[in-house]
Protein backbone atom coordinates (compact mmCIF):
# COMPACT_ATOMS: atom_id res chain seq x y z
CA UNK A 1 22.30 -22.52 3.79
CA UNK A 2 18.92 -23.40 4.64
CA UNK A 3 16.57 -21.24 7.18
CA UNK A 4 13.82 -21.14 8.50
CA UNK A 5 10.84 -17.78 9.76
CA UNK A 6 7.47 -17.61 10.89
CA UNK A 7 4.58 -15.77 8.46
CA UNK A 8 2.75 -13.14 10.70
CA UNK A 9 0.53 -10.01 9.17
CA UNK A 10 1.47 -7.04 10.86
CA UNK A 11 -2.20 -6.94 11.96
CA UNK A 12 -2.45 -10.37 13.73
CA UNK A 13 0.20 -8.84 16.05
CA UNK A 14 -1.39 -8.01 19.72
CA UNK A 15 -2.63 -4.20 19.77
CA UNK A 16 -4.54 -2.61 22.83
CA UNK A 17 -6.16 -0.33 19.91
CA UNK A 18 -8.36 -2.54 17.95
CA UNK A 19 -5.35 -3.82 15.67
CA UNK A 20 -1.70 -5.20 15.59
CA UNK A 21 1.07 -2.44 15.01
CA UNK A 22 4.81 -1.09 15.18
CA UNK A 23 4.04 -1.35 18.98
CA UNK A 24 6.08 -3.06 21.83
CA UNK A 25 4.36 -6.20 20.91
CA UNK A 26 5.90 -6.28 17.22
CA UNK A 27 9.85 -5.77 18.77
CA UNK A 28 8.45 -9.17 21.34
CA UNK A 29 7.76 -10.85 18.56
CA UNK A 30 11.66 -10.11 17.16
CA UNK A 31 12.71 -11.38 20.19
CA UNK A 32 10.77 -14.88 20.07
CA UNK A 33 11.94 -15.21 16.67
CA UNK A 34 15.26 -14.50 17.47
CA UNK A 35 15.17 -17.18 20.75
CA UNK A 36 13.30 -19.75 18.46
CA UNK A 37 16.01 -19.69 15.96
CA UNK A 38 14.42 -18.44 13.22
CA UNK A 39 15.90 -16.33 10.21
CA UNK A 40 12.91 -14.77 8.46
CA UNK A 41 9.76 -12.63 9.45
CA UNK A 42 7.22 -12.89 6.14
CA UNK A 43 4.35 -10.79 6.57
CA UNK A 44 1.27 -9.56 4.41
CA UNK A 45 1.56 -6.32 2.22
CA UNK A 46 1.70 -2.97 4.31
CA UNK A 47 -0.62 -1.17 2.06
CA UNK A 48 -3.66 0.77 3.52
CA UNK A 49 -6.58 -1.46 2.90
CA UNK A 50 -9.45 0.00 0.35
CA UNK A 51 -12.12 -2.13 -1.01
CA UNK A 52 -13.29 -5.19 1.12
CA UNK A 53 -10.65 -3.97 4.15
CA UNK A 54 -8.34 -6.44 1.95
CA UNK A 55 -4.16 -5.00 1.69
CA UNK A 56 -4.48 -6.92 -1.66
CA UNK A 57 -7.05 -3.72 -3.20
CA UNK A 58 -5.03 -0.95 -1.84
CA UNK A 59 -5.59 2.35 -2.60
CA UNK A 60 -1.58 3.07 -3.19
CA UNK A 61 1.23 0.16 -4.09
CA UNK A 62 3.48 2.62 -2.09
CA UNK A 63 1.75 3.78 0.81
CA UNK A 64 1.94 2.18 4.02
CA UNK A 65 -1.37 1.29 6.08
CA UNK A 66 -1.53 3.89 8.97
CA UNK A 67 -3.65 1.88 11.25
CA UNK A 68 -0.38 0.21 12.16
CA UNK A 69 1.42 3.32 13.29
CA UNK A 70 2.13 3.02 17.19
CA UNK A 71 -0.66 5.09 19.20
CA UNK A 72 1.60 4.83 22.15
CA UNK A 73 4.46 6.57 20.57
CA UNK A 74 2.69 9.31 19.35
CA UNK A 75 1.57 9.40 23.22
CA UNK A 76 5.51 9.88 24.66
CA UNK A 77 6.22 12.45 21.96
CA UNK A 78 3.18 14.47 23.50
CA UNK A 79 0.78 14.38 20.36
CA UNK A 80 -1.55 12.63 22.14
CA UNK A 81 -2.87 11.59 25.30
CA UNK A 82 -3.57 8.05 26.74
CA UNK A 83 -6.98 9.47 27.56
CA UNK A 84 -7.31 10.53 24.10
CA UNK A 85 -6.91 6.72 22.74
CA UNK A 86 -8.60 5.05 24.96
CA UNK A 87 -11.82 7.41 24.29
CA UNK A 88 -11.16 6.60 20.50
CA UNK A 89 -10.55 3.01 21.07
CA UNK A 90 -11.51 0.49 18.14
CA UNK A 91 -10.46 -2.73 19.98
CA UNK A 92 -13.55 -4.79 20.18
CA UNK A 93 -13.33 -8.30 19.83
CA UNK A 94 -10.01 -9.49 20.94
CA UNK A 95 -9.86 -11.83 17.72
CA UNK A 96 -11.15 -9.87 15.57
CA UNK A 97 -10.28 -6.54 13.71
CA UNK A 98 -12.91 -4.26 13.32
CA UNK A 99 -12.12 -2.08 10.09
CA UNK A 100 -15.63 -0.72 10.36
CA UNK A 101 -14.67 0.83 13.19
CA UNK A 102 -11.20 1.54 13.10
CA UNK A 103 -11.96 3.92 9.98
CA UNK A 104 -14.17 5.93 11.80
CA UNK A 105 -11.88 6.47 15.32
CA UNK A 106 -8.58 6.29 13.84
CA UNK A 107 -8.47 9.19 11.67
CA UNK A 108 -9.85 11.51 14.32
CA UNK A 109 -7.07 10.58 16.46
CA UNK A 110 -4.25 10.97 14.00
CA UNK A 111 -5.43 14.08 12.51
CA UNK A 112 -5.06 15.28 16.54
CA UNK A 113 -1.86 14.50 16.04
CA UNK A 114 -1.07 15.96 12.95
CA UNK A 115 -2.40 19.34 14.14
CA UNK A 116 -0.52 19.50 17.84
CA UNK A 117 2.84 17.95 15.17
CA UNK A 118 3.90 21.45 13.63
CA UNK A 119 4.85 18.99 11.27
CA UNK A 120 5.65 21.44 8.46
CA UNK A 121 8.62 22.63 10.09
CA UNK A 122 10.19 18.94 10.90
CA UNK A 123 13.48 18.83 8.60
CA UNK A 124 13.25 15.03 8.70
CA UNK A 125 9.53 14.97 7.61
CA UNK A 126 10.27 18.04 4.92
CA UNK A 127 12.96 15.78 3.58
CA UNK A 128 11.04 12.83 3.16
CA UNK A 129 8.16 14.31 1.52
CA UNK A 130 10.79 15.71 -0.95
CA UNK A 131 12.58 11.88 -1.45
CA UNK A 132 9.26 10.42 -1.81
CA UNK A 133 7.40 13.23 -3.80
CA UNK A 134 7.52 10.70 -7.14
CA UNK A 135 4.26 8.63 -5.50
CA UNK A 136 3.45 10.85 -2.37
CA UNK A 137 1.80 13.98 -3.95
CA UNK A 138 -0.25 12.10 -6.15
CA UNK A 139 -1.05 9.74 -3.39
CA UNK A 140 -1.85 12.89 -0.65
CA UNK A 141 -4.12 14.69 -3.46
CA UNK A 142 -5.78 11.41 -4.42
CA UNK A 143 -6.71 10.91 -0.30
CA UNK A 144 -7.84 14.55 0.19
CA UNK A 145 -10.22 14.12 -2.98
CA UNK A 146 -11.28 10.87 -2.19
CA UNK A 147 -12.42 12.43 1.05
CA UNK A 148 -14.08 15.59 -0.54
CA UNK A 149 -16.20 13.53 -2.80
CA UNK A 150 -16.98 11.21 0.10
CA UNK A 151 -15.48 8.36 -0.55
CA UNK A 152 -16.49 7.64 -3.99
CA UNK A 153 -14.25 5.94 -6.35
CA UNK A 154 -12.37 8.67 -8.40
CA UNK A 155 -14.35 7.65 -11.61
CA UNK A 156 -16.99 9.22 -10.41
CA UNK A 157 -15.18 12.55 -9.94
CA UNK A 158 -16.03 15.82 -11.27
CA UNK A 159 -14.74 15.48 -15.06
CA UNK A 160 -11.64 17.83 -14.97
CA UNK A 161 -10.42 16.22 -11.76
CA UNK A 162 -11.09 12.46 -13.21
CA UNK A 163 -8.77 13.43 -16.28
CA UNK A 164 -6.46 15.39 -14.19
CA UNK A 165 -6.76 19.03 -15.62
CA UNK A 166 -3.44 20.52 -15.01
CA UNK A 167 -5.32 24.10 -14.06
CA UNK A 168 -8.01 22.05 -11.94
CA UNK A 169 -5.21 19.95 -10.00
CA UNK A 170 -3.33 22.70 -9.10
CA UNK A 171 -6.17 24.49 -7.45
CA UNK A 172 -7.17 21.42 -5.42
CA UNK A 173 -3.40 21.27 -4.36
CA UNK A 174 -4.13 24.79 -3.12
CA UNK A 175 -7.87 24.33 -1.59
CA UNK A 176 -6.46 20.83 0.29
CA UNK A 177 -3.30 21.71 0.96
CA UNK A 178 -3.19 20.90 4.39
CA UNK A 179 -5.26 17.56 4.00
CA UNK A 180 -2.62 16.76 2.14
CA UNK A 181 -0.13 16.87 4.44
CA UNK A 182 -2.56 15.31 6.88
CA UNK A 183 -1.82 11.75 4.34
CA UNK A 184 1.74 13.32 4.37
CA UNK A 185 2.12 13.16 8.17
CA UNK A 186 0.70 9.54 8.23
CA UNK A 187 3.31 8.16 5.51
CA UNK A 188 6.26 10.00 7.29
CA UNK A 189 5.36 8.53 10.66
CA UNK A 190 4.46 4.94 8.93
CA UNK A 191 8.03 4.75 7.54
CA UNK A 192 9.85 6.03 10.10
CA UNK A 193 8.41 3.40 12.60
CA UNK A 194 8.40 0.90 10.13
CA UNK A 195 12.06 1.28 9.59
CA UNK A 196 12.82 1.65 13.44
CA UNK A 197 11.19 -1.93 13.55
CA UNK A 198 13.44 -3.88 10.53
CA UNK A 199 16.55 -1.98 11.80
CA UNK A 200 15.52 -3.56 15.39
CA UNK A 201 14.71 -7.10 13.43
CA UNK A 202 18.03 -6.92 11.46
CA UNK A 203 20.42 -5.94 14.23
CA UNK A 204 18.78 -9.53 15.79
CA UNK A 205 19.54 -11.42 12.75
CA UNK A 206 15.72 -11.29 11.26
CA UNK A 207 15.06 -10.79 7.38
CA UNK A 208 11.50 -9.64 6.30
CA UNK A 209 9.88 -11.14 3.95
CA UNK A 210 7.57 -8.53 2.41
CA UNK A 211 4.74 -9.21 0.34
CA UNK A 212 3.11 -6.89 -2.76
CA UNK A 213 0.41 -7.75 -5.11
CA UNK A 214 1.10 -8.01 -8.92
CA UNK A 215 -1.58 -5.40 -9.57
CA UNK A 216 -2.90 -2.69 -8.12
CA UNK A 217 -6.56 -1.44 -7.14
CA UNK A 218 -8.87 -0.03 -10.06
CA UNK A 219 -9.43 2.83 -7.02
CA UNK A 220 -6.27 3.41 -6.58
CA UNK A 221 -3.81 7.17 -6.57
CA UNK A 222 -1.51 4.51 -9.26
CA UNK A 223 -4.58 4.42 -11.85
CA UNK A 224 -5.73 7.46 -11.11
CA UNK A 225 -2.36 9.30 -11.76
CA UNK A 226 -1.23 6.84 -14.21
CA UNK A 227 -4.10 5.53 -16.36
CA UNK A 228 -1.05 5.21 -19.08
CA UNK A 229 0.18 2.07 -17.37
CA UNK A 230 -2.92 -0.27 -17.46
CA UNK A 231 -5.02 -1.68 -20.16
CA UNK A 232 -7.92 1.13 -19.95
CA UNK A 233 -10.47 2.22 -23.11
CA UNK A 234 -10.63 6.50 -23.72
CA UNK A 235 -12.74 6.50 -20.69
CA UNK A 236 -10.56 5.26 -18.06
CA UNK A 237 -12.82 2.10 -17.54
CA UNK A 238 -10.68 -1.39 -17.96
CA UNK A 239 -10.82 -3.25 -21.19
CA UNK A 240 -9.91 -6.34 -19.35
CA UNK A 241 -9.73 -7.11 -15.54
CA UNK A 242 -7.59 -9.70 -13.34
CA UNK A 243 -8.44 -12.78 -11.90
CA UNK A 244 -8.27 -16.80 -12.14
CA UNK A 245 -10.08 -19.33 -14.58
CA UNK A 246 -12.28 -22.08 -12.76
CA UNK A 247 -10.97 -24.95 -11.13
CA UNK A 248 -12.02 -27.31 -8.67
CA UNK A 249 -12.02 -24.60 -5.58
CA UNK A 250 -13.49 -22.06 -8.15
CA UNK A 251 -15.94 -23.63 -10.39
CA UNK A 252 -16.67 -20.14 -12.23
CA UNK A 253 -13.15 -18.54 -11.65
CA UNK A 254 -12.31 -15.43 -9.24
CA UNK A 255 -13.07 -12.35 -10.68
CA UNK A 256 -10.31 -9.99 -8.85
CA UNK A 257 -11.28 -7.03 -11.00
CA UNK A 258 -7.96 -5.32 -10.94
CA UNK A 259 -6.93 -3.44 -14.15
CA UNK A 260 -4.25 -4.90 -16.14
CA UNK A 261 -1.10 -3.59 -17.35
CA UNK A 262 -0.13 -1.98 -20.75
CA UNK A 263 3.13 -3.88 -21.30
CA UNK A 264 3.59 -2.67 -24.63
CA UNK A 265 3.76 0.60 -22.79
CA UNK A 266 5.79 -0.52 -19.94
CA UNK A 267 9.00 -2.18 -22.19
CA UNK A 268 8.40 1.19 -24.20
CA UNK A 269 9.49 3.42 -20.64
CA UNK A 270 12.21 0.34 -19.92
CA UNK A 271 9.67 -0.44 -17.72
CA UNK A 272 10.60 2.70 -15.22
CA UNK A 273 7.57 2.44 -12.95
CA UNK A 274 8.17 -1.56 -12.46
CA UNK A 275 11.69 -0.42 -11.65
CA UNK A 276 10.79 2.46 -9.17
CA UNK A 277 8.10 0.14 -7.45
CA UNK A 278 11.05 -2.87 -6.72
CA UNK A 279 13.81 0.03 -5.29
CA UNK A 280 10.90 1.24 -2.77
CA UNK A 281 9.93 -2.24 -1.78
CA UNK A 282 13.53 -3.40 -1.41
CA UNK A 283 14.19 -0.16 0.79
CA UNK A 284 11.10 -1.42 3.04
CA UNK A 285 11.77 -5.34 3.18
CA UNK A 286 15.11 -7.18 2.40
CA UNK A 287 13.19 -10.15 0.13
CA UNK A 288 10.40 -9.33 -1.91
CA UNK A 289 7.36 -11.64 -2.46
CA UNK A 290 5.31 -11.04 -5.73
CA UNK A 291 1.48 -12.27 -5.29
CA UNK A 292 0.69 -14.33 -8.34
CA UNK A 293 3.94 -13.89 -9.70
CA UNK A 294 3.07 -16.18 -12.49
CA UNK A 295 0.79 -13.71 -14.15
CA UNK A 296 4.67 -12.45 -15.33
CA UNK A 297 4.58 -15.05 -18.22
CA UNK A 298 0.99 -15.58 -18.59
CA UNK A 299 -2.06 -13.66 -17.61
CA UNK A 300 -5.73 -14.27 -17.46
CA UNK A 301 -7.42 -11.57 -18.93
CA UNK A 302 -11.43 -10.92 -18.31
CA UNK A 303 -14.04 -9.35 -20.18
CA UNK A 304 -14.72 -6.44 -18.13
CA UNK A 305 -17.95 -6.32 -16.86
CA UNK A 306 -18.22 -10.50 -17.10
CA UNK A 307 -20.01 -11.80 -13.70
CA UNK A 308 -17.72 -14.20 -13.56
CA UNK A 309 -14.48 -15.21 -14.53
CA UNK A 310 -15.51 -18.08 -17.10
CA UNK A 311 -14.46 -16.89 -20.21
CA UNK A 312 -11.19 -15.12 -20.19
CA UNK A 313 -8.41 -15.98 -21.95
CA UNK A 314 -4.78 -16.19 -21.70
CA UNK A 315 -2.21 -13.33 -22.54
CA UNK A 316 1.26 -12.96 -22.72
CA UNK A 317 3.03 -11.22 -20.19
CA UNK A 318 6.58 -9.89 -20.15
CA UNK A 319 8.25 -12.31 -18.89
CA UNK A 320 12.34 -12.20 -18.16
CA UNK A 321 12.47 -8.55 -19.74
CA UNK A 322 11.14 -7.20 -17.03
CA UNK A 323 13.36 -8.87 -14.22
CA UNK A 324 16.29 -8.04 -16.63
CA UNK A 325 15.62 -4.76 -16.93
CA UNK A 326 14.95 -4.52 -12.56
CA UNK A 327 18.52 -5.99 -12.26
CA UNK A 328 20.32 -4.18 -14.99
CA UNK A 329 18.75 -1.19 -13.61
CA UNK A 330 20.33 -2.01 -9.94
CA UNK A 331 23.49 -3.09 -11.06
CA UNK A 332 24.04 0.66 -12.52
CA UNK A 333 22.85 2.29 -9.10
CA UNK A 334 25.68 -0.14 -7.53
């Protein structure tokens, strides 16, 4: 049966606070789609945005943006006051999103939050941290650093942290313990209004369409905790990056930059990460997208360091094995 939706990012929605969100104004747009007929809600990925402000060059595939958490709610369970959020206001520009700005309000406001939450003693956040402890520790620690060496992409990290020192990790955990759970907070609160919202969209007979990248950031908590997955030298530093050869639109390519995968390494694990990445995104969305999902068969592969994206070449990619290996792997959990 054919059907029909309506592509809208999350952040295009109406916000009072500088951006769109899980606010009132997402569940109105359920209810247009719902009286306009339509079967599908596609959106943009969820990811918190890193380099260029762009969801594509996030700094975790499985983190969820907290700019998008609903201000508001936070407001009726008494961690914040209205007063409080309109003082820390980004909104500017009524078409526009200020990222600028929102990175330098937003935090203040939810780590108000997070201190008034008593969060450590919430069962229902305690139990998601523990279901989601696979990406979520790595992704907390990788925050809290990135914030202690002030912003800087984590290679250029002192050296034990950069390689990920077993002794030198587990003192950070201790030193930033409660940043951590600061990025902790903001993932439990993203998914919990994030799947108040599809529940709300599925009860009306809406799908979501979500949307991920094919790769991941160079800056990312994934490289930085698994450097084993992508094509990287003894350094760390890509051999190879992402992008497109020129074309008409392009005339010297685009030069993404992302590091590539290891695939030899990824059929070697029965691709387990691949596998892990589709169950989270099918728990968050009910169809997957895949950005540039023909960079499965063939990929364009970059000279890293090349200005431009003129003379990559072509490489195999995996292909069917991988998509076998995501359903076999599903049928089992069945």
């Amino acid at each position: 049966m054919r059907a029909s939706g309506i592509l809208l990012p999350i952040f295009s929605l109406p916000g009072k606070y500088g951006i769109g969100g899980f606010t009132k104004e997402s569940y109105k747009f359920v209810d247009f789609l719902k009286r306009a007929h339509q079967k599908y809600w596609q959106i943009l990925p969820l990811g918190p945005t890193g380099y260029g402000d762009s969801p594509y060059q996030s700094f975790s595939t499985f983190a969820g943006n907290p700019y998008y958490i609903d201000l508001d709610a936070l407001v009726a369970e008494g961690l914040l006051t209205e007063d409080e959020c309109r003082k820390h206001d980004a909104a500017g520009a009524s078409d526009k999103i200020d990222y600028e700005k929102l990175y330098n309000t937003r935090f203040e406001l939810l780590r108000l939050a997070f201190k008034r939450s008593n969060i450590r003693n919430n069962h229902q956040f305690n139990e998601f941290a523990s279901q989601n402890a696979y990406w979520l520790d790595d992704y907390a620690l990788f925050m809290a650093l990135k914030n202690k060496f002030g912003g800087k992409a984590w290679t250029e990290w002192d050296e034990d942290i950069r390689i990920r020192k077993p002794e030198t990790l587990e003192k950070e955990r201790g030193a930033l313990a409660e940043e951590c759970d600061f990025y902790r907070f903001q993932q439990f609160y993203f998914i919990t209004q994030w799947s108040a919202l599809k529940k709300y969209a599925n009860e009306n007979g809406i799908e979501i369409i979500g949307d991920i990248p094919i790769y991941v950031a160079a800056d990312s908590s994934d490289t930085w905790a698994n450097p084993e997955l992508f094509d990287l030298n003894d350094e760390n530093i890509p051999n190879k990056v992402a992008g497109c050869p020129p074309d008409p639109f392009a005339l010297t390519g685009q030069l993404w930059g992302n590091p590539l995968y290891d695939w030899e390494y990824h059929k070697e694990t029965g691709y387990e990460w691949w596998i892990k990445r589709m169950e989270f995104c099918f728990n968050l969305y009910d169809v997957v997208r895949i950005d540039h999902f023909r960079g499965f068969d063939e990929y364009y592969a970059i000279p890293y360091g090349d200005p431009t994206a003129e003379f990559g070449t072509w490489q195999k990619g995996p292909g069917y094995d991988l998509f076998k290996a995501i359903k076999e792997n599903s049928v089992k959990r069945r």
